[in-house]
Protein backbone atom coordinates (compact mmCIF):
# COMPACT_ATOMS: atom_id res chain seq x y z
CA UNK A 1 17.29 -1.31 -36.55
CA UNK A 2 18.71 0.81 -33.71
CA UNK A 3 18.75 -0.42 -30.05
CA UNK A 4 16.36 1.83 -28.89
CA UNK A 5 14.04 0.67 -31.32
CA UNK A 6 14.65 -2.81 -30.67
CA UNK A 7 13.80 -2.27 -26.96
CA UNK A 8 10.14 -0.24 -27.89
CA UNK A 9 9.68 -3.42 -29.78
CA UNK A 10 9.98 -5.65 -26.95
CA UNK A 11 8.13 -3.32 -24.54
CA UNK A 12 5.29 -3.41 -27.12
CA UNK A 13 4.93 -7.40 -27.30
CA UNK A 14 2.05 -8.38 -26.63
CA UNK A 15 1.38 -10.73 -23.60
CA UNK A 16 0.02 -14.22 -24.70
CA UNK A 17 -2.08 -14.68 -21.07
CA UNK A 18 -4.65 -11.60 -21.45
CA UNK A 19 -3.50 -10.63 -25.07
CA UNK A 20 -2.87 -7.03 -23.82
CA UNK A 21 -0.03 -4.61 -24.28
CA UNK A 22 1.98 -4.44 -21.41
CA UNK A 23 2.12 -0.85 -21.39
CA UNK A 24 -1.53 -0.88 -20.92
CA UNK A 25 -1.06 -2.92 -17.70
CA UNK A 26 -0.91 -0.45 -14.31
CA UNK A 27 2.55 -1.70 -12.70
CA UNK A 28 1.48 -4.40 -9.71
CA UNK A 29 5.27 -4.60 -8.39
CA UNK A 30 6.10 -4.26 -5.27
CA UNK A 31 9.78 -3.68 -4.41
CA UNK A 32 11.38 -3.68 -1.39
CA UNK A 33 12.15 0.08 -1.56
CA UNK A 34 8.26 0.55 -1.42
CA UNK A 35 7.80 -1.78 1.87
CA UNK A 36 8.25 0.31 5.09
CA UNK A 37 11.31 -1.22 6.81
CA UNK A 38 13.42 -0.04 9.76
CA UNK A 39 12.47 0.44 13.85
CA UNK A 40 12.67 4.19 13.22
CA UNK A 41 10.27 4.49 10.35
CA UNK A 42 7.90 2.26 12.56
CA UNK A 43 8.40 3.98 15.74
CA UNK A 44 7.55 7.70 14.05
CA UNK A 45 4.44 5.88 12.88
CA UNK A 46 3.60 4.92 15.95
CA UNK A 47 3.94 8.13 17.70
CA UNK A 48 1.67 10.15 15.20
CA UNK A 49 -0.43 8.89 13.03
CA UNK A 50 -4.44 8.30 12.08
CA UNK A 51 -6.25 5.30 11.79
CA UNK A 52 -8.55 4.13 9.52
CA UNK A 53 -10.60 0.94 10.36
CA UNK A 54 -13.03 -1.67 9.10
CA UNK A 55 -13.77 -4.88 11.10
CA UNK A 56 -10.83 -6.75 10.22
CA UNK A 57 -8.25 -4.65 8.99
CA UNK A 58 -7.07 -1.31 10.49
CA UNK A 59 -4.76 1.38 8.31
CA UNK A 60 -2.26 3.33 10.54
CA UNK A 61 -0.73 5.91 7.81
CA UNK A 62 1.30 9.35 8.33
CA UNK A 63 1.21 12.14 6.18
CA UNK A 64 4.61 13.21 5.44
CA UNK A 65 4.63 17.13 3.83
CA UNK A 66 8.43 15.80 2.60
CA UNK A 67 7.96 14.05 -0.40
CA UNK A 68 11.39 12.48 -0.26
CA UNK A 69 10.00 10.23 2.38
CA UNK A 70 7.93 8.45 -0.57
CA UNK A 71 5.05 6.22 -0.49
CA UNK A 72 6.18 3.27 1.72
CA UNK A 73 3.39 0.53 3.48
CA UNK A 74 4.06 -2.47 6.29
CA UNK A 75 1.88 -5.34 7.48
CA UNK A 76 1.65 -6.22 10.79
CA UNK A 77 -0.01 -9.41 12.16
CA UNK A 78 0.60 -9.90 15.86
CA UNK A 79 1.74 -12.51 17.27
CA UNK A 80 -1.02 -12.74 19.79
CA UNK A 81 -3.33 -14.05 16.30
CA UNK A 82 -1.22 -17.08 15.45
CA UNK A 83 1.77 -19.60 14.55
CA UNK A 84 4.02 -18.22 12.39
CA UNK A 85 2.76 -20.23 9.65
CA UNK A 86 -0.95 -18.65 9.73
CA UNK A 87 0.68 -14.91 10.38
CA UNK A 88 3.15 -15.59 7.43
CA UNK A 89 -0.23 -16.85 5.36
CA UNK A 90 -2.32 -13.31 6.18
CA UNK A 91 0.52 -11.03 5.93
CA UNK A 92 1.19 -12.47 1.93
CA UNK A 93 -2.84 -12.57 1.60
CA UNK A 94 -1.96 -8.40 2.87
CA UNK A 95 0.64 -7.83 0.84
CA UNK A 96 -1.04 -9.39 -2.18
CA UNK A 97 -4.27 -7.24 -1.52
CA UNK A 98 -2.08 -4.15 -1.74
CA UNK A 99 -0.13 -5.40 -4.50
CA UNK A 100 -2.68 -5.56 -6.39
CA UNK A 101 -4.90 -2.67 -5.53
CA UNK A 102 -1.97 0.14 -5.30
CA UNK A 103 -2.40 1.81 -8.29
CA UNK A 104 -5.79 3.51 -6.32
CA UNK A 105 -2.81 5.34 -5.04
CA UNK A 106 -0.22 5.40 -7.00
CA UNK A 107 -1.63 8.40 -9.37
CA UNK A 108 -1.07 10.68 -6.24
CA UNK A 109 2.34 10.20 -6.10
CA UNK A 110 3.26 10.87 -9.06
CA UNK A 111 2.99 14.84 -8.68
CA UNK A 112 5.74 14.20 -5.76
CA UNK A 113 4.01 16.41 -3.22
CA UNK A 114 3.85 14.71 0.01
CA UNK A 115 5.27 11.26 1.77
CA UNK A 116 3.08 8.75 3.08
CA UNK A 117 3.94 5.84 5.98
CA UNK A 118 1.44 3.13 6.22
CA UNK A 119 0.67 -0.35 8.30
CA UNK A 120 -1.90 -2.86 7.18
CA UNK A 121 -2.60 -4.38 10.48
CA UNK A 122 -5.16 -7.75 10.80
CA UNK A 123 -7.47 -7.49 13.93
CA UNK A 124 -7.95 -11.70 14.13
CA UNK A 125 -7.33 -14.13 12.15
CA UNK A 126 -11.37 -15.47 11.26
CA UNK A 127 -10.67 -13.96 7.70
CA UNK A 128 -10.50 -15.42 4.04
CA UNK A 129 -8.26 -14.02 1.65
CA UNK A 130 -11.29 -12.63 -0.16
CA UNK A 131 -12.11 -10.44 3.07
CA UNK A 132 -8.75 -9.23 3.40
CA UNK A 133 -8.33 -7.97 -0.09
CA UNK A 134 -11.73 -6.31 -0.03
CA UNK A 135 -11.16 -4.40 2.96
CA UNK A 136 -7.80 -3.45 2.13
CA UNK A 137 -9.80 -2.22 -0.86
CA UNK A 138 -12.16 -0.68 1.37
CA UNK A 139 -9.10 1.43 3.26
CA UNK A 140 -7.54 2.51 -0.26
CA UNK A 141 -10.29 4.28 -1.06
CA UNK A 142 -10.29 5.89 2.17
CA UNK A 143 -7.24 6.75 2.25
CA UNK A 144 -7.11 8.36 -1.38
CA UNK A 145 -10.29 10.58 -0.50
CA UNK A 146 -8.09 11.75 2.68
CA UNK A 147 -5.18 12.16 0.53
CA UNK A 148 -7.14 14.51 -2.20
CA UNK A 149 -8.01 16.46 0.71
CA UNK A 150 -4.88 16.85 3.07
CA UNK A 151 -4.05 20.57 3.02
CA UNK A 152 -7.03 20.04 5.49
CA UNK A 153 -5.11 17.56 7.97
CA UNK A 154 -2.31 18.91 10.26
CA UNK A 155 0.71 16.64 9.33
CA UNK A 156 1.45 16.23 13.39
CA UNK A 157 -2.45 15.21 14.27
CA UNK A 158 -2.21 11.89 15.75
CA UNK A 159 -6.46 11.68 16.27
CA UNK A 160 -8.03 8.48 15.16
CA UNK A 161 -10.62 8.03 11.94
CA UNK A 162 -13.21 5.26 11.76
């Protein structure tokens, strides 16, 4: 056998916890290249964006009309909510809510049309890691419906969504 075939062969092994193919499997990584990072990137979130909100969790995103600036999300917990131990504990339970849940995005991004800056942010810390992931659900969807439909938002509106 060729090499190439040998690799198609190893893609297409089955895997022996759920007994399906792996390319059947939506990809749940999450590199550091897909994390927002950097006092810049934060501070031009900051100064325009919209927010989306449920009870717990708020979504502060910016459309970017550059796709180059890619699909890259934060989580913020303040420090007013906690020791570092409990903010450390919510922002994995937020990062493993998106984790999981990103490929409600992910098809949009593929056409490579526009950027997108986002912050998870937790309001207090009288949540579960059941309520977290559900209303980071709860904002994905949100944010996807705005996303199908942003030729109608000015890139530069900072006005807030609830």
């Amino acid at each position: 056998m060729q090499k190439g075939a040998t690799n198609l062969l190893l893609v297409m092994k089955k895997d022996q916890n759920s007994g399906l193919n792996q390319l059947d499997k939506p990809d749940q990584s999450l590199p550091r290249s897909k994390i927002l990072r950097g006092r810049k990137n934060f501070q031009r979130l900051f100064e325009q964006s919209r927010v989306i909100r449920t009870p717990s969790v708020h979504l502060r995103y910016r459309i970017y009309e550059d796709p180059s600036e890619g699909c890259q999300i934060g989580f913020i917990v303040k420090k007013k909510l906690g020791k570092a131990v409990t903010r450390n504990k919510i922002k994995r339970w937020l990062r493993e809510a998106y984790r999981t849940q990103q490929h409600v995005l992910s098809d949009l991004f593929g056409k490579k049309e526009f950027g997108l800056h986002g912050v998870f942010m937790i309001q207090h810390t009288n949540v579960d890691s059941q309520s977290v992931r559900n209303d980071v659900f709860i904002l994905m969807k949100r944010l996807r419906g705005i996303l199908l439909n942003h030729s109608d938002i000015s890139v530069h509106d900072s006005k807030k969504v609830n």
